[in-house]
Protein backbone atom coordinates (compact mmCIF):
# COMPACT_ATOMS: atom_id res chain seq x y z
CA UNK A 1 0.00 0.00 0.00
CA UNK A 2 1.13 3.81 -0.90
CA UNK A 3 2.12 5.93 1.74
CA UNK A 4 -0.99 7.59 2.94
CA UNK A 5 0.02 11.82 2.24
CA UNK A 6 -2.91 13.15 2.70
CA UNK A 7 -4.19 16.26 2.46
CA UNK A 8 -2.54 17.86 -0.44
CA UNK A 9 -1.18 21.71 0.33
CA UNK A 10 -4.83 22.91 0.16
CA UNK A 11 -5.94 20.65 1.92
CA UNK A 12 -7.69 18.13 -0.70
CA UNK A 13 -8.63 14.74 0.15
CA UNK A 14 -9.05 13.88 -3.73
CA UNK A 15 -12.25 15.69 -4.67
CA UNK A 16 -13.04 16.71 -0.96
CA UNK A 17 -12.06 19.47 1.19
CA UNK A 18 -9.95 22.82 0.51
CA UNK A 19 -10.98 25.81 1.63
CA UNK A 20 -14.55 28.11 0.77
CA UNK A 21 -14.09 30.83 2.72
CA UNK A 22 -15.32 34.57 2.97
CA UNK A 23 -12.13 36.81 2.17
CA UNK A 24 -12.16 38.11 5.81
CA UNK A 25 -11.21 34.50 6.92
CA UNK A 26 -8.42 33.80 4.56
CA UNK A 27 -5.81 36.19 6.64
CA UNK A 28 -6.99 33.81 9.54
CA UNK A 29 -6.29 30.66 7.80
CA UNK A 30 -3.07 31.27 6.49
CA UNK A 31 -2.00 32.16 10.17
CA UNK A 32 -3.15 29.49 11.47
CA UNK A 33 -1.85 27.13 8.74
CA UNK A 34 1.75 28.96 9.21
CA UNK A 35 0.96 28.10 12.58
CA UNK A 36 0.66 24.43 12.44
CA UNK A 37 3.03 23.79 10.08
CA UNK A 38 6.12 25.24 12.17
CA UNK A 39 4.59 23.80 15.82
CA UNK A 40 3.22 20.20 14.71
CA UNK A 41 6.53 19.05 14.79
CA UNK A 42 8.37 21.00 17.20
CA UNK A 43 9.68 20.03 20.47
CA UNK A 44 8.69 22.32 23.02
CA UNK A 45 5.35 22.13 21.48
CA UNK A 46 4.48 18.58 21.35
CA UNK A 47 6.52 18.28 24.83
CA UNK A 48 3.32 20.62 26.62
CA UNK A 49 1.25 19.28 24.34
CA UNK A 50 2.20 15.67 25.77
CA UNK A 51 2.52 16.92 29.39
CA UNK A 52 -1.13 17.95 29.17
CA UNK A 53 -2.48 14.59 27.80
CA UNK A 54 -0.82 13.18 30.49
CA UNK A 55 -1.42 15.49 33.41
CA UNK A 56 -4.26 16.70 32.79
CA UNK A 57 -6.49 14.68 31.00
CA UNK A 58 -5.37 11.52 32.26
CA UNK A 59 -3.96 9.63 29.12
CA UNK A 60 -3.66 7.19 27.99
CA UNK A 61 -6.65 5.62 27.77
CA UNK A 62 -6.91 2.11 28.10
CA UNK A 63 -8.41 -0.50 26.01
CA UNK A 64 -11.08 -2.76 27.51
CA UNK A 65 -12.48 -6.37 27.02
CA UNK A 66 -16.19 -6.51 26.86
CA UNK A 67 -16.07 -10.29 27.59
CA UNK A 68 -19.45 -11.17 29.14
CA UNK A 69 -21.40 -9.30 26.29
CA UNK A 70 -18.64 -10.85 23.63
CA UNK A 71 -19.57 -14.00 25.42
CA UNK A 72 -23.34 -13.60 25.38
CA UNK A 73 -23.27 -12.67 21.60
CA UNK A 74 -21.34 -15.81 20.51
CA UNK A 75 -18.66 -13.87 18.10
CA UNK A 76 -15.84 -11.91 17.89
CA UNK A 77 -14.47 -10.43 20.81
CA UNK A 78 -15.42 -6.32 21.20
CA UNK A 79 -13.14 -4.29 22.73
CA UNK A 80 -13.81 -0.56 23.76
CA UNK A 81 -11.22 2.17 23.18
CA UNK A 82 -12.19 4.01 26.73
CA UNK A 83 -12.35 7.71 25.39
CA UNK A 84 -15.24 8.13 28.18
CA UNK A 85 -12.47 8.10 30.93
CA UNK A 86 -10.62 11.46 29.97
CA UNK A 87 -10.99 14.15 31.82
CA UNK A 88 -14.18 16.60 30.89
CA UNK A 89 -15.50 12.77 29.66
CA UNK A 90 -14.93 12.49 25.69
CA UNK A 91 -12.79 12.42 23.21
CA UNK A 92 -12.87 15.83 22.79
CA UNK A 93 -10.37 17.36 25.25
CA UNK A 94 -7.27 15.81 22.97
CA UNK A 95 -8.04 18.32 20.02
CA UNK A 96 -8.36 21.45 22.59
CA UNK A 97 -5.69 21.02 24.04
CA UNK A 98 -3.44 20.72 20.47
CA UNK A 99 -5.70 23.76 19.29
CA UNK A 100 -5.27 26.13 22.60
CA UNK A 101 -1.58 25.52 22.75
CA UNK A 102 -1.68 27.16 18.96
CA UNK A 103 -3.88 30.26 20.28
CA UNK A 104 -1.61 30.79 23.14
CA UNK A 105 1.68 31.03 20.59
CA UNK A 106 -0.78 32.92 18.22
CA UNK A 107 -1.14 35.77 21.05
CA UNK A 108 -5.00 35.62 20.93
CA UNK A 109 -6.89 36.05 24.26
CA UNK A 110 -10.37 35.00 22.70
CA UNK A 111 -11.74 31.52 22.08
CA UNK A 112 -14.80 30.54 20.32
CA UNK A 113 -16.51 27.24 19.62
CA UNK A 114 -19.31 25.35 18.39
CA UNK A 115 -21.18 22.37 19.90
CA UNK A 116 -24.06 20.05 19.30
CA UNK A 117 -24.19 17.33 22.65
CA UNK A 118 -21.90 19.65 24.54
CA UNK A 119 -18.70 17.95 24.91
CA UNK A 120 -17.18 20.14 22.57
CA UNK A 121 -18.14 23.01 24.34
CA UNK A 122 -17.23 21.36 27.98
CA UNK A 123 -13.70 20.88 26.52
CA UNK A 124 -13.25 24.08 24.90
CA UNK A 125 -14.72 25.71 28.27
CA UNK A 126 -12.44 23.80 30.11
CA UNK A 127 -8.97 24.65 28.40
CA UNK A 128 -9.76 28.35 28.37
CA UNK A 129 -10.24 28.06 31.70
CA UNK A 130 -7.23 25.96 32.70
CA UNK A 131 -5.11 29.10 30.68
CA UNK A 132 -6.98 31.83 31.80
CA UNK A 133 -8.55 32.54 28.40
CA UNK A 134 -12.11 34.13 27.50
CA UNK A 135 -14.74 31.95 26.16
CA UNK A 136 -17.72 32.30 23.97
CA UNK A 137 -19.47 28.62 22.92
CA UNK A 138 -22.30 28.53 20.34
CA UNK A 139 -25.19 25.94 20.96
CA UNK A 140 -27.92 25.36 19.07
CA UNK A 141 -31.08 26.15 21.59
CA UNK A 142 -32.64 22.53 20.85
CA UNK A 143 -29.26 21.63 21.76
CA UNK A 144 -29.07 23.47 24.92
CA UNK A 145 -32.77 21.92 25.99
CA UNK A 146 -31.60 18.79 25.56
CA UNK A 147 -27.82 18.69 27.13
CA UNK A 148 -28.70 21.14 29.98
CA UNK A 149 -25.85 19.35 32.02
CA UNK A 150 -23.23 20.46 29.79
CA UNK A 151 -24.58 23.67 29.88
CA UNK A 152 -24.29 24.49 33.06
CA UNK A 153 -21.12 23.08 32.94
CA UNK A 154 -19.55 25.48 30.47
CA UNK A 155 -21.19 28.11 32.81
CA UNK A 156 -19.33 27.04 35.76
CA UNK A 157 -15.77 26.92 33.78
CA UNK A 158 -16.65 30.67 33.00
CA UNK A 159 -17.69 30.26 29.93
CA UNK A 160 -20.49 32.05 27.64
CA UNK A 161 -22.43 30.09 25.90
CA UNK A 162 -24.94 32.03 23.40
CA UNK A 163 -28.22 29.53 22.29
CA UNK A 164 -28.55 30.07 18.42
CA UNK A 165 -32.23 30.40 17.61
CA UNK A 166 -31.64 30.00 13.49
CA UNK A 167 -32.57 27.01 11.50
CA UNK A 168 -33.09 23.85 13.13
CA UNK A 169 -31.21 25.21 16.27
CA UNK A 170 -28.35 22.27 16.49
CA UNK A 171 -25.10 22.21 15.44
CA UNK A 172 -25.34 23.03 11.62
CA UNK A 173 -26.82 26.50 13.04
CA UNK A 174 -24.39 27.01 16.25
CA UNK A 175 -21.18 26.37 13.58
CA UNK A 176 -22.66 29.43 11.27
CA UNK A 177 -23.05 31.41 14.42
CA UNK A 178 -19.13 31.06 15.34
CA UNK A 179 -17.51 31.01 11.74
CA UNK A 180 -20.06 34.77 12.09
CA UNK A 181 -18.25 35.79 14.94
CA UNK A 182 -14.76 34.78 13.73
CA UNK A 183 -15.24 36.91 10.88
CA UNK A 184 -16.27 39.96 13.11
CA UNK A 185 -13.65 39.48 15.64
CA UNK A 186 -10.69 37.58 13.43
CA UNK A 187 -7.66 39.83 15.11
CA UNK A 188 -7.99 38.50 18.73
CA UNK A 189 -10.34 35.17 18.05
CA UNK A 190 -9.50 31.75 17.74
CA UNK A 191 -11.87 29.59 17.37
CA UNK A 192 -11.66 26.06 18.32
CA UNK A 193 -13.85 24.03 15.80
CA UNK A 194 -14.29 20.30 17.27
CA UNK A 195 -14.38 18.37 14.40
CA UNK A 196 -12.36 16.78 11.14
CA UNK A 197 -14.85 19.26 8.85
CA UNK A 198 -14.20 22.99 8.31
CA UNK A 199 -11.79 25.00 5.84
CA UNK A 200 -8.14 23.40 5.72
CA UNK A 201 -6.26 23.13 7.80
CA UNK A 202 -9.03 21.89 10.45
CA UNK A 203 -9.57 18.87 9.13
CA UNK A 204 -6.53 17.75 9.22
CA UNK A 205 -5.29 19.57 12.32
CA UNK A 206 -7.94 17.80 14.30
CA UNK A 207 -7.60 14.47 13.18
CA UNK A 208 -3.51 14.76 13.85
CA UNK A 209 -4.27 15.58 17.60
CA UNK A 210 -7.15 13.02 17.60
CA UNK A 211 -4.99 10.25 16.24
CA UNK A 212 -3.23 9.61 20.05
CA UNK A 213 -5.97 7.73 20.30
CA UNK A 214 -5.12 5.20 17.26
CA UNK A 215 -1.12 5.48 18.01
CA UNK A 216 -1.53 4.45 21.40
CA UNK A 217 -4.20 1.30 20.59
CA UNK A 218 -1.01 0.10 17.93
CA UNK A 219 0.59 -0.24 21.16
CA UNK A 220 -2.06 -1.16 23.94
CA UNK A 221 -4.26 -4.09 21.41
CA UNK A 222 -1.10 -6.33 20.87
CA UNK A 223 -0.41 -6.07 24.49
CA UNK A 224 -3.70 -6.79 25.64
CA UNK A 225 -6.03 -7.92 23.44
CA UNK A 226 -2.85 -10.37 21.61
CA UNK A 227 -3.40 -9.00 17.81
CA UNK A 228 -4.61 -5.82 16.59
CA UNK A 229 -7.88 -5.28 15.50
CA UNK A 230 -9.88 -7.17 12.34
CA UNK A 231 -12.10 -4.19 12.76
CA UNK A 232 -12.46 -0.88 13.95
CA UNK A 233 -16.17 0.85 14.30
CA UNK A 234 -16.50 4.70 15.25
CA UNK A 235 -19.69 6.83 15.36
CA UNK A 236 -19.35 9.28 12.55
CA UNK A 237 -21.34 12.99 12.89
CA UNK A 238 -18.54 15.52 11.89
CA UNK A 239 -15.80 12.32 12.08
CA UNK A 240 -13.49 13.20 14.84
CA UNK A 241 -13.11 10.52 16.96
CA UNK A 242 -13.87 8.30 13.84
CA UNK A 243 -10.48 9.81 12.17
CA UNK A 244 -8.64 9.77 15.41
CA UNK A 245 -8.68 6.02 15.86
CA UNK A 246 -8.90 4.86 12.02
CA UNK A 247 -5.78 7.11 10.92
CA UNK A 248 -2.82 5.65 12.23
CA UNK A 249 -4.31 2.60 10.81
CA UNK A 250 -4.97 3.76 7.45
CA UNK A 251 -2.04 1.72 6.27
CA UNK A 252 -2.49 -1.74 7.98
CA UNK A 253 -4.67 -2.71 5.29
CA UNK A 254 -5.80 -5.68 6.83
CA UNK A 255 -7.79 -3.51 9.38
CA UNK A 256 -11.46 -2.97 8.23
CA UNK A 257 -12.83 0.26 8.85
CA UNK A 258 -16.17 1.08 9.48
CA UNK A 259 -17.84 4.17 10.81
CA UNK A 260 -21.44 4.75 12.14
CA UNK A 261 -24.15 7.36 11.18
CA UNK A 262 -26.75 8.48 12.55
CA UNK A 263 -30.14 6.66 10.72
CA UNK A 264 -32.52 8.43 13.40
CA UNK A 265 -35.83 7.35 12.71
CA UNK A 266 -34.93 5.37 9.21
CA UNK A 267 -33.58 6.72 5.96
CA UNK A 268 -36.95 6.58 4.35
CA UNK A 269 -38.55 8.83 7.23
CA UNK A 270 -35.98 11.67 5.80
CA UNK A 271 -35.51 12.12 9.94
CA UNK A 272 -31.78 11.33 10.20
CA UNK A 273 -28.33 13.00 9.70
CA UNK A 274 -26.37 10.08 7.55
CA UNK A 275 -24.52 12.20 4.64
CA UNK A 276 -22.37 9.58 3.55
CA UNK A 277 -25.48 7.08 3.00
CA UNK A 278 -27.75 9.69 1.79
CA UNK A 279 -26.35 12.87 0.51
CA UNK A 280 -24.64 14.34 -2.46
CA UNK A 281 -21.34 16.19 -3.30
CA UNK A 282 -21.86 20.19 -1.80
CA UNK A 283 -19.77 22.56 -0.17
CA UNK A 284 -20.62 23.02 3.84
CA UNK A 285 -18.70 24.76 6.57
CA UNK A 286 -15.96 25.86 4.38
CA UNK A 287 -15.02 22.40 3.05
CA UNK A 288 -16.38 19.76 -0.07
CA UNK A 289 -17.71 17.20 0.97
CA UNK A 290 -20.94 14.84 0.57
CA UNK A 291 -24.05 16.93 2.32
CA UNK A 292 -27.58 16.72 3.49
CA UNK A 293 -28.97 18.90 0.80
CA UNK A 294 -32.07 19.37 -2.08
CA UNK A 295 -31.75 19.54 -5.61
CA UNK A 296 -30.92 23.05 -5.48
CA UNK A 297 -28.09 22.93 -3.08
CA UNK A 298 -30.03 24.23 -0.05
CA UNK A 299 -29.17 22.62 3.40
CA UNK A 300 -31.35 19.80 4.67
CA UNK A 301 -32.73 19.32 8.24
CA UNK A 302 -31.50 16.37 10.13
CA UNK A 303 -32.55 14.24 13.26
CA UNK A 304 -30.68 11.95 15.36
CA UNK A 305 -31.28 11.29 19.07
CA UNK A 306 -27.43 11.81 19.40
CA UNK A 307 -27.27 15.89 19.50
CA UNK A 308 -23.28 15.19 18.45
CA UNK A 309 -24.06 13.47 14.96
CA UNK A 310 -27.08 15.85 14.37
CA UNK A 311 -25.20 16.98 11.98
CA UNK A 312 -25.59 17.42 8.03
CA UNK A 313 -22.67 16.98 6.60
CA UNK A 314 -19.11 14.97 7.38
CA UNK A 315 -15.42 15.63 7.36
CA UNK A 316 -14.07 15.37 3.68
CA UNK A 317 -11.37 12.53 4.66
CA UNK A 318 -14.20 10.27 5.61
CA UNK A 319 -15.83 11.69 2.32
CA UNK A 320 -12.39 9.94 0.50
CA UNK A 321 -12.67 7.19 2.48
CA UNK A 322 -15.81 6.23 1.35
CA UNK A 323 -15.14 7.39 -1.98
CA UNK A 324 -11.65 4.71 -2.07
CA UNK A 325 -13.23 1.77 -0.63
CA UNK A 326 -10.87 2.06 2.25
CA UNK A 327 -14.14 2.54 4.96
CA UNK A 328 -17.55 1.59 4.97
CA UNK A 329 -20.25 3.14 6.71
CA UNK A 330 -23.21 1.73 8.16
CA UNK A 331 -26.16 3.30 9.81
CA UNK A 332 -27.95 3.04 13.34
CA UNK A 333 -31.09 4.00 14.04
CA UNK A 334 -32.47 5.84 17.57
CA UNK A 335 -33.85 2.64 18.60
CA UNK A 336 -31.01 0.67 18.13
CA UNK A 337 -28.80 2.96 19.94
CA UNK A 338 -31.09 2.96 22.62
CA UNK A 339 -30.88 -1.05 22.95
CA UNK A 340 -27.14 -0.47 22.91
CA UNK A 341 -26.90 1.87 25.59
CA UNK A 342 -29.11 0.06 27.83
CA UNK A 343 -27.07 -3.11 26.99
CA UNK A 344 -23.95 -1.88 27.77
CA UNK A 345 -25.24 -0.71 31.16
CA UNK A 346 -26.15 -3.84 31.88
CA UNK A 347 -23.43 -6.30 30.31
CA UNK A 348 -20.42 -4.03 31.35
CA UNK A 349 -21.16 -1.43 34.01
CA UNK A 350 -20.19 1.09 31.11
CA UNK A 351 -22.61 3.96 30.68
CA UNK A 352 -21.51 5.18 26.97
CA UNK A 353 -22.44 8.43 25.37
CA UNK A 354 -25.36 7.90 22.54
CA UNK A 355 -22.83 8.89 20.12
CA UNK A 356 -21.14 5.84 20.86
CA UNK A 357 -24.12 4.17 21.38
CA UNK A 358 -24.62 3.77 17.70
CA UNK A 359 -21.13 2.19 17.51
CA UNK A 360 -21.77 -0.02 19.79
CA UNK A 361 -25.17 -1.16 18.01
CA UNK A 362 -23.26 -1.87 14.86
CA UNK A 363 -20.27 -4.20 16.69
CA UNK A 364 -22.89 -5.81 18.12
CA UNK A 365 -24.41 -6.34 15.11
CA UNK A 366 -21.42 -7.20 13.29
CA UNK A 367 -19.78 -9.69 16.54
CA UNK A 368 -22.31 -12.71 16.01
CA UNK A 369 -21.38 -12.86 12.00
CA UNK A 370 -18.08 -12.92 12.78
CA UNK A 371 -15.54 -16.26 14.20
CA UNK A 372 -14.77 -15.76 18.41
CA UNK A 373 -11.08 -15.32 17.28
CA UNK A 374 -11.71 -11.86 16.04
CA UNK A 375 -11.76 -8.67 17.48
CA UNK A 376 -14.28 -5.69 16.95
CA UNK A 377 -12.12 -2.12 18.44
CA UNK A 378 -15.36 0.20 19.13
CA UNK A 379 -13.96 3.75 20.03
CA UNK A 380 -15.99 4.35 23.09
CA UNK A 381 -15.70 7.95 22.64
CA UNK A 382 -17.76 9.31 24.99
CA UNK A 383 -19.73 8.79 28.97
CA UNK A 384 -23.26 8.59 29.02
CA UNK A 385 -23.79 11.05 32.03
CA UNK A 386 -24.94 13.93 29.68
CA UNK A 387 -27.69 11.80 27.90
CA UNK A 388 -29.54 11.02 31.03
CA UNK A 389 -32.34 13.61 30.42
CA UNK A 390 -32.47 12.09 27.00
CA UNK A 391 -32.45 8.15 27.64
CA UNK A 392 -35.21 9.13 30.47
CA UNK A 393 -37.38 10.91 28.00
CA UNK A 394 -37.53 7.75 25.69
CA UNK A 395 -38.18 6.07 28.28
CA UNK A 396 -41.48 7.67 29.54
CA UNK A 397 -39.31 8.36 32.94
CA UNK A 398 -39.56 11.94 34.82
CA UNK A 399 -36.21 12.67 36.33
């Protein structure tokens, strides 16, 4: 297999990414760009950057045997990447930290972000405040109903966070709200965006701090598990923690990837957020990519009981990935996510977020087809605490 080299300088995965930008942004980009290139492989920087992943929020994470509920199924053996167990509770906390670090040697004293379930938003909160930075977090206000937790939060880190009350009122809206402000405030703003999608260099800036997670299962499945994955399954909404486990294995060709969207209510019901299953080629967020979108280009609504893959579009290297044949991705709906969660509960003592619920749902689909010499690595990206309100809703429960 070829070395694996991408992006391309502007940020192309083949037909997918680059950069659409308004020409106030472009300044931005090209500092921040600058930025990256002459600190992703420097020293001092991935020293702190290290330190903090370490000190701070707790890495690394180990890997985990689910053995009773491999056991009960009959098939491979599923293994969770436990992303739940960093601090702030998510995957989410490795990219801040890489992208803080940049806005400190970038001089800028204001951070922005986006978020859909809130993790986002808790992380970004929660590296401003461990420098002493201001924050301002976007959240769509169906977004803030339903992740109230993680609201309050990013309140009590000292953050702002401003409910958007365009569009559907989810993520899609809250990351139109910040790439707003970024344009308006561009000279002392950096804004944190959470996810493999965005103008280059994001996408690929976020899945380079995301990929500890991959690098350090090369080490930890050998170790503990005996052989390294047959599979890998991630939830896939924007991509991140998708891209942060699959990329360090994107040349062990033997490794099947395959990510997870969001099929809410069914793909026939139109009530779902799966781009890669159901949309078309567009430009979104500043990248190209495939899109939720009608036949004149304009921006579809999505649903998914997961606010984090609410979401209608995807990061353009999982776009190429589909597009190669090097991933597949499958689709989950609510209900099955549900059964997950509530299984994993109950087989493991592991309360996972409903993100990685629907990951969870698939490897358990996938386990029983497969020989009990195999092994199914789900990235267990996030904790469940946050979707309490949520699961307790469906439910018919009054908390």
């Amino acid at each position: 297999m070829e070395p694996y080299n991408l992006p391309d300088g502007d940020g192309h995965f083949g037909r997918f990414g680059g950069s659409f930008v308004a020409e106030t942004l472009v300044h931005a980009l090209d500092e921040l760009k600058a930025a990256y290139a002459r600190y992703r492989n420097d020293p001092e920087f991935l020293r702190e950057f290290h330190y903090e992943l370490k000190h701070f929020v707790g890495r690394p994470s180990p890997v985990y045997h689910a053995k009773r509920w491999s056991e009960h199924l009959g098939g491979a053996q599923i293994w969770f990447k436990r992303e739940d167990l960093n601090h702030t509770g998510a995957h989410k906390v490795n990219n801040c930290i890489g992208q803080i670090l940049l806005a400190r040697r970038l001089g800028k004293q204001r951070i922005i972000a986006e978020t859909g379930a809130g993790q986002h938003g808790v992380a970004t909160a929660t590296v401003a405040a461990r420098y002493g930075l201001e924050c301002v977090v976007y959240m769509g206000s169906e977004d803030v109903r339903r992740q109230a937790s993680n609201v309050y939060r990013m309140k009590l880190l000292g953050a702002t966070v401003v409910p958007v009350e365009s569009g559907s009122r989810t993520l899609k809206d809250a990351l139109n709200e910040a790439m707003r402000d970024w344009v308006t405030n561009v000279e002392n703003t950096f804004y944190i965006i959470g996810t493999v999608a965005g103008p280059h260099p994001y996408p690929a800036m976020v899945r380079d701090f995301q990929s500890v997670i991959g690098n350090e299962c090369l080490e930890q499945m050998p170790e503990d598990a005996g052989a390294q994955p047959d599979v890998i399954v991630a939830a896939v909404g924007g991509g991140s923690n998708a891209m942060g486990i699959f990329y360090p294995y994107i040349n062990h060709a033997d490794v099947q990837f395959v990510g997870v969207e969001a099929a809410g209510r069914g793909l026939d019901s139109g009530a779902h957020a799966a781009s890669l299953n159901a949309g078309s080629v567009g430009v979104l967020h500043g990248n190209r990519t495939y899109v939720l979108q009608d036949d004149d280009g304009q921006v579809l609504a999505t649903h998914s009981i997961s606010a984090g893959l609410d979401y209608p579009g995807v990061g353009p290297e999982h776009a190429w990935l589909k597009d190669s044949g090097r991933a597949t991705y499958a689709t989950i709906t609510d209900d099955e996510a549900l059964q997950a969660f509530h299984d994993c509960c109950r087989f493991e003592g592991i309360m996972p977020a409903l993100e990685s619920s629907h990951a969870i749902a698939q490897a358990v689909k996938m386990a029983p087809t497969l020989s009990r010499d195999k092994i199914i690595l789900v990235n267990l990206s996030g904790r469940g605490d946050k979707d309490m309100h949520t699961v307790a809703e469906c439910s018919g429960i009054q908390l």
